[in-house]
N, C-alpha and C. Protein backbone atom coordinates (compact mmCIF):
# COMPACT_ATOMS: atom_id res chain seq x y z
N UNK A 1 65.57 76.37 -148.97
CA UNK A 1 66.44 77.45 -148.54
C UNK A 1 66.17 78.68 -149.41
N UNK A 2 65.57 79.92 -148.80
CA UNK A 2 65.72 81.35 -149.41
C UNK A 2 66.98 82.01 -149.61
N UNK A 3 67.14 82.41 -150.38
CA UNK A 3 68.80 82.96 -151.13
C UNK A 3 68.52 84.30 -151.20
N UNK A 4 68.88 85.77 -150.23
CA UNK A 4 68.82 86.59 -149.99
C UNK A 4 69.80 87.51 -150.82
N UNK A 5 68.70 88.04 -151.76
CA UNK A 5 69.93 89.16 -152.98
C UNK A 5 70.24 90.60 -152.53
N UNK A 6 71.08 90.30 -151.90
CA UNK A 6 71.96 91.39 -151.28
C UNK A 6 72.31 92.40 -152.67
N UNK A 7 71.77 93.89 -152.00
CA UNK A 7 71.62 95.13 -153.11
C UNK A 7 73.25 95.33 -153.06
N UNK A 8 73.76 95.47 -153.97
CA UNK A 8 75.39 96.12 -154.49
C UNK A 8 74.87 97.36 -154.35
N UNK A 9 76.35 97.79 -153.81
CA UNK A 9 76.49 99.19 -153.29
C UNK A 9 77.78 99.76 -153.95
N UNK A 10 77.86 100.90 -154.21
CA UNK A 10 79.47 101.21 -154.84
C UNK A 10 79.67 102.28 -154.10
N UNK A 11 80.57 102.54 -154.20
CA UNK A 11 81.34 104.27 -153.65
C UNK A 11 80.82 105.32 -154.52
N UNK A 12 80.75 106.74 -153.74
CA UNK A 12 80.43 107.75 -154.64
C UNK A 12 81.20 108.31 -155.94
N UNK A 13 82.54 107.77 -155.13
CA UNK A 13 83.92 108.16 -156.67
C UNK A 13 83.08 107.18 -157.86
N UNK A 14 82.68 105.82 -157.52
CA UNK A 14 82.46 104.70 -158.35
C UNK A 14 81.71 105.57 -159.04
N UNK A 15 80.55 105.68 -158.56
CA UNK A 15 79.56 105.96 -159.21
C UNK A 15 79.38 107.32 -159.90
N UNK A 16 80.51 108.49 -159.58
CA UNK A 16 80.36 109.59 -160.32
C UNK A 16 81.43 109.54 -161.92
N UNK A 17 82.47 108.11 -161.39
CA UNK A 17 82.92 108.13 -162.87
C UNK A 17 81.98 107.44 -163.90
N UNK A 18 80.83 106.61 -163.21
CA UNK A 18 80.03 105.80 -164.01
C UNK A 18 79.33 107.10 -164.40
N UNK A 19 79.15 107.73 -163.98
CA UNK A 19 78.08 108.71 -164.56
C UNK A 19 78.71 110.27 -165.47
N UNK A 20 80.52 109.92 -165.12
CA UNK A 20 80.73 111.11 -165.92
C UNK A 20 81.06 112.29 -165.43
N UNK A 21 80.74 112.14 -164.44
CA UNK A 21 80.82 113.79 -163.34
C UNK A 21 82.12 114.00 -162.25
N UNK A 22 82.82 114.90 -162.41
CA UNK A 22 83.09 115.43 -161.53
C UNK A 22 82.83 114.88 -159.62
N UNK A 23 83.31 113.96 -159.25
CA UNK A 23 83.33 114.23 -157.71
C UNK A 23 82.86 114.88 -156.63
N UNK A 24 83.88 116.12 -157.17
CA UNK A 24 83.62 117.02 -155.74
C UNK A 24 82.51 118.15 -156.37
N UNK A 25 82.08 118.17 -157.09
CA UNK A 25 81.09 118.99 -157.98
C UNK A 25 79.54 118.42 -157.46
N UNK A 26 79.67 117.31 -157.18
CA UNK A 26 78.44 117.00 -156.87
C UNK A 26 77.45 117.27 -155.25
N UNK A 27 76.49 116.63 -155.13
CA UNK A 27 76.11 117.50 -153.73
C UNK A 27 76.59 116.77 -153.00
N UNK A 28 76.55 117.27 -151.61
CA UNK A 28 77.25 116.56 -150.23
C UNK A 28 76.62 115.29 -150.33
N UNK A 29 75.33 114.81 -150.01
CA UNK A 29 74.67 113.85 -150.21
C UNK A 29 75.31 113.03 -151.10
N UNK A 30 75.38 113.14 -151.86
CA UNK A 30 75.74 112.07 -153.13
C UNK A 30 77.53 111.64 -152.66
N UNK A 31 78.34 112.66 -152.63
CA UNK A 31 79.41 112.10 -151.51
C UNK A 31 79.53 111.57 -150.69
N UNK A 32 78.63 111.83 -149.55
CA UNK A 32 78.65 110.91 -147.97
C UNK A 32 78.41 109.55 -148.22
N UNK A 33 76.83 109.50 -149.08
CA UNK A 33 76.26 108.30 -149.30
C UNK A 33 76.89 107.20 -150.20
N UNK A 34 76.82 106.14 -149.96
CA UNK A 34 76.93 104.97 -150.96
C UNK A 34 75.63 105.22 -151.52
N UNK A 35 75.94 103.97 -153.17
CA UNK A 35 74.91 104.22 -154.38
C UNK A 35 74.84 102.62 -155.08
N UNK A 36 73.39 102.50 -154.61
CA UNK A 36 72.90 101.30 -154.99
C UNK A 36 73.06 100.94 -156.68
N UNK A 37 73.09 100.47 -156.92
CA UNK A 37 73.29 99.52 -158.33
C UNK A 37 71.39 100.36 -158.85
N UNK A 38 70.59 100.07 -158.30
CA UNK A 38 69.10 101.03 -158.67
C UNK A 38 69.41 102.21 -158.48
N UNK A 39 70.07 102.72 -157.73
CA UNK A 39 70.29 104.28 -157.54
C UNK A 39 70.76 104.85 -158.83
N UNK A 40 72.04 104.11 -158.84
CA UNK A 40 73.30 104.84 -160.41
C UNK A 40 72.36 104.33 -161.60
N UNK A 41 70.71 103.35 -161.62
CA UNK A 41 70.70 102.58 -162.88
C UNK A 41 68.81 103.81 -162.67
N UNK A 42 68.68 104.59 -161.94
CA UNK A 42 67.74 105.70 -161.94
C UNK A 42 68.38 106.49 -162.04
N UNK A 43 69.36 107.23 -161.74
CA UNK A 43 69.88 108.44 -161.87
C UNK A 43 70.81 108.60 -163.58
N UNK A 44 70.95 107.17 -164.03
CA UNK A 44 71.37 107.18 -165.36
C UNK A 44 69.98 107.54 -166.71
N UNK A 45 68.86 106.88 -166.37
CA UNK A 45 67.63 106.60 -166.67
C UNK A 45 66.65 108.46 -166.76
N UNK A 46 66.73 108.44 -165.28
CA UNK A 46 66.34 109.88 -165.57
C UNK A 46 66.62 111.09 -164.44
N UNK A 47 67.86 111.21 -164.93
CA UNK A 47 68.91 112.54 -163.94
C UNK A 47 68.06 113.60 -163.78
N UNK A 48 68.45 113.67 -162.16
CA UNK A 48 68.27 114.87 -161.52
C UNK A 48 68.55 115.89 -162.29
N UNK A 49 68.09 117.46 -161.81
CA UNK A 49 68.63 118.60 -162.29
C UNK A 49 69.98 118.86 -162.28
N UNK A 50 70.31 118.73 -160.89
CA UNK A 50 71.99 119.12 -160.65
C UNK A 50 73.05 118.00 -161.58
N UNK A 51 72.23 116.87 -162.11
CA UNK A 51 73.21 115.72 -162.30
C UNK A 51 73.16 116.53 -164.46
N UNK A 52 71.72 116.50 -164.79
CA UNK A 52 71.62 117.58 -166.11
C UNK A 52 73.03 118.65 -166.00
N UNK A 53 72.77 119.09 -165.33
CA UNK A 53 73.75 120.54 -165.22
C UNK A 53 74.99 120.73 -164.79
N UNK A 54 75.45 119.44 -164.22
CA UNK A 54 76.99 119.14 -164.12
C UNK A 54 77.28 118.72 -165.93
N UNK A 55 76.59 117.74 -165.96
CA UNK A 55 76.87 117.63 -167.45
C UNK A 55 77.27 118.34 -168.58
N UNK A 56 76.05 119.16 -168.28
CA UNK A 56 76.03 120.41 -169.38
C UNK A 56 77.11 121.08 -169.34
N UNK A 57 77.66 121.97 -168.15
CA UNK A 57 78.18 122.74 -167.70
C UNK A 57 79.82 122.44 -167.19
N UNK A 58 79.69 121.54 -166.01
CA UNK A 58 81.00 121.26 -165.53
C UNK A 58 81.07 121.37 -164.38
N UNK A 59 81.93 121.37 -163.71
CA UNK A 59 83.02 120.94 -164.20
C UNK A 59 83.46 119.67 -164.54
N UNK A 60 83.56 118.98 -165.18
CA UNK A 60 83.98 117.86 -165.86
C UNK A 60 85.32 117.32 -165.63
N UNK A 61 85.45 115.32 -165.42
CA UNK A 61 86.30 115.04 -164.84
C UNK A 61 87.46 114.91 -166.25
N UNK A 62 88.68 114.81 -166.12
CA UNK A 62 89.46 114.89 -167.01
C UNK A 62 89.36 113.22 -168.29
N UNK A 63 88.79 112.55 -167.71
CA UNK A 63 88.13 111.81 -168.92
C UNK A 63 87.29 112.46 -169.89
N UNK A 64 86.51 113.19 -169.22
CA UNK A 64 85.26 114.03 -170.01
C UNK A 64 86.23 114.71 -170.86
N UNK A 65 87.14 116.04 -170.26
CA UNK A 65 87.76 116.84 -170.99
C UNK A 65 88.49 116.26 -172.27
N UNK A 66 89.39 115.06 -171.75
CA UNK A 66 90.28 114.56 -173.06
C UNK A 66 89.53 113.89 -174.17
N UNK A 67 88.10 113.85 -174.07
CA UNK A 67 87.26 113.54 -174.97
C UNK A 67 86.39 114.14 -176.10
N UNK A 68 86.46 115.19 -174.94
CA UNK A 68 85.89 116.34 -175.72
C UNK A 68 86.83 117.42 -176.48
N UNK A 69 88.49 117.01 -176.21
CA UNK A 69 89.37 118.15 -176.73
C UNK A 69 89.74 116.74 -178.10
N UNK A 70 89.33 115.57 -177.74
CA UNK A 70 90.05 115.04 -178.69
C UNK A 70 91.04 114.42 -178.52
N UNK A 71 91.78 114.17 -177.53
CA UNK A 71 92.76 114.34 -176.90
C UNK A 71 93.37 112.89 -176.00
N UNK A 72 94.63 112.33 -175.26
CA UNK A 72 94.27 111.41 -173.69
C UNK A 72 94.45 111.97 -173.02
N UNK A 73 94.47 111.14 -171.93
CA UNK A 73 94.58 112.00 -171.01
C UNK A 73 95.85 112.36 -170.55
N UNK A 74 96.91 111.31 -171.10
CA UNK A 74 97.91 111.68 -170.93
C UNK A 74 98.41 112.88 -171.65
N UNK A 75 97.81 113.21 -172.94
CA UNK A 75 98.53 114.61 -173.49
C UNK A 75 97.71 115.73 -172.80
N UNK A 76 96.77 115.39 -172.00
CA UNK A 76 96.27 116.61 -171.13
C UNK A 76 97.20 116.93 -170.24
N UNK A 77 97.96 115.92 -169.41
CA UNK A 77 98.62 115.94 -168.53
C UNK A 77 100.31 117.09 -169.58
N UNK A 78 100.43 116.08 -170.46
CA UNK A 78 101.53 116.64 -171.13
C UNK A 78 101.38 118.30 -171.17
N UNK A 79 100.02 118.85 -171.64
CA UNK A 79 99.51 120.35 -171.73
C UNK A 79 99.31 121.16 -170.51
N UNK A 80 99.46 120.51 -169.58
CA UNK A 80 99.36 121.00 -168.53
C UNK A 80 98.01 121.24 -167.34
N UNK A 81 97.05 120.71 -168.27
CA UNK A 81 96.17 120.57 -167.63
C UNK A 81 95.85 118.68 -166.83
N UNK A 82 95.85 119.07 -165.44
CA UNK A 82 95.62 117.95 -164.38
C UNK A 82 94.64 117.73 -163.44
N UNK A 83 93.67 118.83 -163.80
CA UNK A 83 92.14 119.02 -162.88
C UNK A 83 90.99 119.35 -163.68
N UNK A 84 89.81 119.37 -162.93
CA UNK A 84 88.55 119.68 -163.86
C UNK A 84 88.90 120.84 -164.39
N UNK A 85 87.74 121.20 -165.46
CA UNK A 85 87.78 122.10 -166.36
C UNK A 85 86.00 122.21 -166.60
N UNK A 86 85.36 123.32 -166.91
CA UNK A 86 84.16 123.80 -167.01
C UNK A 86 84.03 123.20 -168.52
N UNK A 87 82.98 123.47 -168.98
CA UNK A 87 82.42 123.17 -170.75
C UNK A 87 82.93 125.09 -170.86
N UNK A 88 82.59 125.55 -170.16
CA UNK A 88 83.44 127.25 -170.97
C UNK A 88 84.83 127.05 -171.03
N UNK A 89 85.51 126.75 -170.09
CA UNK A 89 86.92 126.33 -170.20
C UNK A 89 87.28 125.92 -171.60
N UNK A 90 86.66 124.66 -171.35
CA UNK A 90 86.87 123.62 -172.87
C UNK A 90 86.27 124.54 -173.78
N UNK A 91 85.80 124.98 -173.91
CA UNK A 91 85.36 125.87 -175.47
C UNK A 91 86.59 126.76 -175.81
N UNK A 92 86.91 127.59 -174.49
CA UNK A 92 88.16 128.33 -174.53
C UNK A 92 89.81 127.53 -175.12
N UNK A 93 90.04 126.70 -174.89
CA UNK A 93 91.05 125.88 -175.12
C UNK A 93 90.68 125.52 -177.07
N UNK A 94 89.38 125.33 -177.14
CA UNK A 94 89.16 124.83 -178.39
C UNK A 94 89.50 126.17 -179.43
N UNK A 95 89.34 127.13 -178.91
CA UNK A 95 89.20 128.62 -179.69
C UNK A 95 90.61 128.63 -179.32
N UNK A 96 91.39 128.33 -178.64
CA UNK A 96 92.58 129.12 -178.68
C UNK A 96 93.38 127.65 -179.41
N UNK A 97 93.09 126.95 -179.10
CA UNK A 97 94.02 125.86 -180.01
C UNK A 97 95.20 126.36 -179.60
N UNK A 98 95.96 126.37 -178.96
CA UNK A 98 97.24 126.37 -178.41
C UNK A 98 97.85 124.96 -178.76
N UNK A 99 99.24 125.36 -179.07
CA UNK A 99 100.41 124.47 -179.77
C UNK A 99 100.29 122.63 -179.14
N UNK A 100 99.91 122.86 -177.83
CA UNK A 100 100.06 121.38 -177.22
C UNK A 100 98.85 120.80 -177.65
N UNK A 101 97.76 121.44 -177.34
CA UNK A 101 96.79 120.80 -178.29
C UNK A 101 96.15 120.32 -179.49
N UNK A 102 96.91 120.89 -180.35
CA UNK A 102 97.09 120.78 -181.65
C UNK A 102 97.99 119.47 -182.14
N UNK A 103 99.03 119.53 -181.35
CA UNK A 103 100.07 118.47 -181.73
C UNK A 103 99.83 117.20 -180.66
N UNK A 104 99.04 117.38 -179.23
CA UNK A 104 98.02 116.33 -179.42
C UNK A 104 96.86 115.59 -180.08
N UNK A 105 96.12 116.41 -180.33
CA UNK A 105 95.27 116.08 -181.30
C UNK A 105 95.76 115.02 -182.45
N UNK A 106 97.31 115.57 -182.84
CA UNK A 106 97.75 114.73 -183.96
C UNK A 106 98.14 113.28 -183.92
N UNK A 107 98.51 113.62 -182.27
CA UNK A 107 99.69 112.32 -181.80
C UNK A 107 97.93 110.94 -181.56
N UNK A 108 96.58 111.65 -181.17
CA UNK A 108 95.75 111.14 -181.05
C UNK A 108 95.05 110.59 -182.40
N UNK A 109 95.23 111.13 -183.29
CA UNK A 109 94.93 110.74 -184.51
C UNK A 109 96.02 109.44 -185.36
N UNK A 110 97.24 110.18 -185.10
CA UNK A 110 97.97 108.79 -185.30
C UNK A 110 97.64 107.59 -184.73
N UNK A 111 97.99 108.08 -183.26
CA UNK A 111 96.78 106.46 -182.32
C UNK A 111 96.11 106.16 -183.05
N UNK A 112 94.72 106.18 -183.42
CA UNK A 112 93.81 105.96 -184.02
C UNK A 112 93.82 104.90 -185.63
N UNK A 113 95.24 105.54 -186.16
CA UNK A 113 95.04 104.96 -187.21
C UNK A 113 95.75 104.08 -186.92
N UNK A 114 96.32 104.16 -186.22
CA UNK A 114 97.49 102.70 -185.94
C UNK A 114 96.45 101.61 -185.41
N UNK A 115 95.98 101.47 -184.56
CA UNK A 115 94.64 100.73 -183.77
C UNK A 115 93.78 100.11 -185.08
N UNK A 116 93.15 101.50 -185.90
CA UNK A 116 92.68 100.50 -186.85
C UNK A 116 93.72 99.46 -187.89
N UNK A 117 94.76 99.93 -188.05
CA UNK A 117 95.43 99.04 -189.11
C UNK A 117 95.90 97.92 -188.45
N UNK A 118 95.95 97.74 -187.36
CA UNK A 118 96.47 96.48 -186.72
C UNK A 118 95.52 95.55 -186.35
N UNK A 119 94.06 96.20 -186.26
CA UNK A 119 92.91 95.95 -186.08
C UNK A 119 92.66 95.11 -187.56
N UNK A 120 92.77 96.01 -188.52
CA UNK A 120 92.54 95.14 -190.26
C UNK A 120 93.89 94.13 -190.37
N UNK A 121 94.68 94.32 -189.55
CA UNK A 121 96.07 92.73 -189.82
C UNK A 121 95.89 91.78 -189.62
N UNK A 122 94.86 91.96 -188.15
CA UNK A 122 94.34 90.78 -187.70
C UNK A 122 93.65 90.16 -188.19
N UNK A 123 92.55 91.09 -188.55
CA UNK A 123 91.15 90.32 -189.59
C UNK A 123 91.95 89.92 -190.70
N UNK A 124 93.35 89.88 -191.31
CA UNK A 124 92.89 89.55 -192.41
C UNK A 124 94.04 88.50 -192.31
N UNK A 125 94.66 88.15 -191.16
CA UNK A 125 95.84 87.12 -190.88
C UNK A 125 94.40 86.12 -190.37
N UNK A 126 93.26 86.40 -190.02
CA UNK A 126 92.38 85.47 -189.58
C UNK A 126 92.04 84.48 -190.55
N UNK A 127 91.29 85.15 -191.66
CA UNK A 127 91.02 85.02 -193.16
C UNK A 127 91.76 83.53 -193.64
């Protein structure tokens, strides 16, 4: 008996959060179409121009942004921002450091340390 390996296919949403991008930023094509498991594992490997230059540029999905401000996404939401944002955008926000972002930033840094210290409780209740 031959065992026929059926190619995985994902959705374009799937595959533009695998890759980081923006959705509706991308070309029609890449929307209409489904995206083979080789498709998203070439286009990760070695991106198109437009896929380079969403990157670079933007607009970027709000994972991207709260990553790049430092930030979650929930204190994006808290700041008021709930949609893409350009890499000029985000530079702009970074230069203006406005109050919500700032005191996200902090509330994200606390996260952080909390994660690791509970992270070292464990290792050392392991011990």
């Amino acid at each position: 008996m031959t065992s026929h390996k059926t190619t995985q296919t994902m959705k374009p949403a799937t595959a533009a959060k695998k890759l980081g991008v923006y959705l509706e930023a991308t070309p029609p094509e890449f929307q209409d179409g489904v995206v083979s498991r080789d498709e998203l594992n070439a286009l990760q490997t070695d991106p198109p121009e437009w896929l380079r230059e969403l990157r670079r540029t933007g607009p970027h999905p709000r994972q991207v942004v709260a990553a790049r401000l430092g930030v979650s996404i929930g204190g994006l939401a808290r700041g008021g921002i709930t949609g893409a944002l350009t890499t000029e955008q985000i530079d702009a926000l970074k230069t203006e450091s406005p109050e919500w972002l700032v005191r996200e930033r902090a509330v994200q840094a606390d996260v952080r340390k909390e994660t690791a210290r509970v992270k070292e409780n464990v290792k050392e209740q392991a011990r």
